[in-house]
C-alpha atoms as a PDB file:
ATOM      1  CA  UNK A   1      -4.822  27.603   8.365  1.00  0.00           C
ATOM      2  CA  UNK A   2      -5.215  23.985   9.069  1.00  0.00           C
ATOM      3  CA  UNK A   3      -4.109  21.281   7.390  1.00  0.00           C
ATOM      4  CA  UNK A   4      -6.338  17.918   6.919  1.00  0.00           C
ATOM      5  CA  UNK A   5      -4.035  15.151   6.174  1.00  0.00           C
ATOM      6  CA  UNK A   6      -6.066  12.224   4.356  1.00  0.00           C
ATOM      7  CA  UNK A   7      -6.836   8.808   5.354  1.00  0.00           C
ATOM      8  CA  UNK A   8      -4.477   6.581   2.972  1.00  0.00           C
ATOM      9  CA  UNK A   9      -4.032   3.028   2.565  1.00  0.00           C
ATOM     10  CA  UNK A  10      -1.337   0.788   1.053  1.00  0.00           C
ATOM     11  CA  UNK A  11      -1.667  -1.521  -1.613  1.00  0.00           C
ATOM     12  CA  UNK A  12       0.939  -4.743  -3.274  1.00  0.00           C
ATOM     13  CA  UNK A  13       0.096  -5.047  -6.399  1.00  0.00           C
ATOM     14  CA  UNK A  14       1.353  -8.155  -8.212  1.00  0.00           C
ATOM     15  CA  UNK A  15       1.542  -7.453 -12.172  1.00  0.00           C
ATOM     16  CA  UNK A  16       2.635  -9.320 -14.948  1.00  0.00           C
ATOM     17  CA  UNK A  17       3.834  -6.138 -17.149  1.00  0.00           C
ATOM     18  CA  UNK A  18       6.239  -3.383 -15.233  1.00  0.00           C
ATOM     19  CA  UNK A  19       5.485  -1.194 -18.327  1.00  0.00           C
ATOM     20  CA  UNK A  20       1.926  -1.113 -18.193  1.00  0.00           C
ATOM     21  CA  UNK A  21       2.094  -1.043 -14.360  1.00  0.00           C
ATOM     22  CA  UNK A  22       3.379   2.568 -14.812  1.00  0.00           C
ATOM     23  CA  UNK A  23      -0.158   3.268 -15.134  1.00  0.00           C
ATOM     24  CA  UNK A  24      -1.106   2.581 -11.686  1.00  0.00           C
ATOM     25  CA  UNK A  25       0.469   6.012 -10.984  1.00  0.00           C
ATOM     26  CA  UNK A  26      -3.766   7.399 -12.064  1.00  0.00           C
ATOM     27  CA  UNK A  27      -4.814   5.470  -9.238  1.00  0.00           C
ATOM     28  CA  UNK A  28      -2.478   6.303  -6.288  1.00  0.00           C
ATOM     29  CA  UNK A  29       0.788   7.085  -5.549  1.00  0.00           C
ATOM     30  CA  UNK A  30       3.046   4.649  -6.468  1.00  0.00           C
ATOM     31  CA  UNK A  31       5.935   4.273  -3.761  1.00  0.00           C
ATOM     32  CA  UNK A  32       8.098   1.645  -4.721  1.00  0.00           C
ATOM     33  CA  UNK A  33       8.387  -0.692  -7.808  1.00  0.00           C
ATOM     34  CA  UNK A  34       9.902  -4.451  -7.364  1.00  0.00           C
ATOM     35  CA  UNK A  35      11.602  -5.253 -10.876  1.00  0.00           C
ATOM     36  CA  UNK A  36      13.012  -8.631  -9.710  1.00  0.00           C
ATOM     37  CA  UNK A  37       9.335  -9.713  -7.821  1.00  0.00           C
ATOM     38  CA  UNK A  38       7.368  -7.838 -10.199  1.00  0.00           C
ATOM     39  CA  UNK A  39       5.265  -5.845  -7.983  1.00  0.00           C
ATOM     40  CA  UNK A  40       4.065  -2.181  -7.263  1.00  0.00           C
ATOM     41  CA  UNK A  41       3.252  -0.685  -4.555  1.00  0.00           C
ATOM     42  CA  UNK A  42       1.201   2.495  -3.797  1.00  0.00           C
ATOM     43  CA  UNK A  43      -1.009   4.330  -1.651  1.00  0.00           C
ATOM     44  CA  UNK A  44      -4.488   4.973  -2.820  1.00  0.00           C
ATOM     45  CA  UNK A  45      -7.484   7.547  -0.661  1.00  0.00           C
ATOM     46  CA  UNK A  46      -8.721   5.271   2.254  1.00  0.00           C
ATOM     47  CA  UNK A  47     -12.241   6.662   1.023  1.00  0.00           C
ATOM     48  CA  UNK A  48     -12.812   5.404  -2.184  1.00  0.00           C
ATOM     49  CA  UNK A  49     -10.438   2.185  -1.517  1.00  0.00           C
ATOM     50  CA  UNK A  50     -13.013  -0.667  -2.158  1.00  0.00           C
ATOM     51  CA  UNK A  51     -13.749   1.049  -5.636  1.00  0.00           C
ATOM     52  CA  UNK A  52     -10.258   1.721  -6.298  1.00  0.00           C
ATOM     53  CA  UNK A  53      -9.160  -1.701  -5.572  1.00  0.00           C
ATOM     54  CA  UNK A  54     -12.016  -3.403  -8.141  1.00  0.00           C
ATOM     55  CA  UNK A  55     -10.840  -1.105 -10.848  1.00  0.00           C
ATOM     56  CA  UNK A  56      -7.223  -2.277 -10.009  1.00  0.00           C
ATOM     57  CA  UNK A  57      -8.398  -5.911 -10.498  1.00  0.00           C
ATOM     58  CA  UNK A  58      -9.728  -5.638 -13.754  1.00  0.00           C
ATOM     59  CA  UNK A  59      -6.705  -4.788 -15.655  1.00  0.00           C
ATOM     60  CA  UNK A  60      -5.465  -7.148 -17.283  1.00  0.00           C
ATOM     61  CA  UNK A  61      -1.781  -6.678 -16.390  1.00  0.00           C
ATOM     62  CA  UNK A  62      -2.835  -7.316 -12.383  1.00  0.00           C
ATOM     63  CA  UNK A  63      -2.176 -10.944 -11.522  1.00  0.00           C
ATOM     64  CA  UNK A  64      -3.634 -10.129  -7.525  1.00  0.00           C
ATOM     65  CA  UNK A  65      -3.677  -6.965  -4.995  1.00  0.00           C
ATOM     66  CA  UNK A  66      -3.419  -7.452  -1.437  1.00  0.00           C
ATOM     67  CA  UNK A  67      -4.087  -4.419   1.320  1.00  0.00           C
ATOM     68  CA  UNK A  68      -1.344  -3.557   3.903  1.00  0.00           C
ATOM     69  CA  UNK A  69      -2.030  -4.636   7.500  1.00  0.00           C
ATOM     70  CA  UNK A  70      -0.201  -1.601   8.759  1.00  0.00           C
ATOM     71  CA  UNK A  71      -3.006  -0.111  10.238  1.00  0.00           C
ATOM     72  CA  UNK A  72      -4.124  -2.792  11.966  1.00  0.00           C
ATOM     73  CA  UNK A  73      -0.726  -3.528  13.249  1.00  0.00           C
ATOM     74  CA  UNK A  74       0.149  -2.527  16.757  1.00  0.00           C
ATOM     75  CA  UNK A  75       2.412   0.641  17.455  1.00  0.00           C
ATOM     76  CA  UNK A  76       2.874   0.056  21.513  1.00  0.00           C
ATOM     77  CA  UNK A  77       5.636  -1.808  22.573  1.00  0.00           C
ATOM     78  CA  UNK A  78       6.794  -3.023  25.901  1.00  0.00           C
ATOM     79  CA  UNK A  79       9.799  -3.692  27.545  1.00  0.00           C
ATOM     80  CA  UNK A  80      10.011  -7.366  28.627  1.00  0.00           C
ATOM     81  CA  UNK A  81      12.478  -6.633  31.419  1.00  0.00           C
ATOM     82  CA  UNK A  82      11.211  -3.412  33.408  1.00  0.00           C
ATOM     83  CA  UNK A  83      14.689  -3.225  35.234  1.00  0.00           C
ATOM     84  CA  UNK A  84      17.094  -0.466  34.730  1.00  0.00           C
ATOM     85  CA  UNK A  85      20.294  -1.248  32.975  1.00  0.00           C
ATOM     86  CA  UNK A  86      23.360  -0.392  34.335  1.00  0.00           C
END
């Protein structure tokens, strides 16, 4: 049995209502809730993400979304100095 892990990507949405922004949780998984900076932020199916992100916009509690750059981030780091410590 193999498992097929999905394609996901993260989303910060900026609301103006943290109660009606409990309603995100339809759309994605929500990870992590800002009370203070009023913002949500979830994980929605890299598949259908365009369409997922213009339904986001349109309610009226969403003040702006913005996609995470993780992805597009690089993972490889090198070591400036290539000497051994002692």
């Amino acid at each position: 049995m193999s498992m097929i892990i999905a394609e996901r990507l993260g989303l910060a949405v900026w609301v103006k209502d943290l109660k009606a922004a409990r309603s995100l949780g339809r759309m994605g998984n929500i990870h992590y809730v800002s009370k203070r900076l009023k913002y949500v932020f979830l994980y929605i199916d890299g598949q259908k993400a365009e369409q997922t992100i213009r339904r986001i916009e349109r309610l009226y509690f969403v003040d702006r979304v913005q996609r995470s750059f993780r992805r597009e981030l690089s993972t490889e780091f090198h070591k400036l100095n290539q000497s051994p410590t002692v």
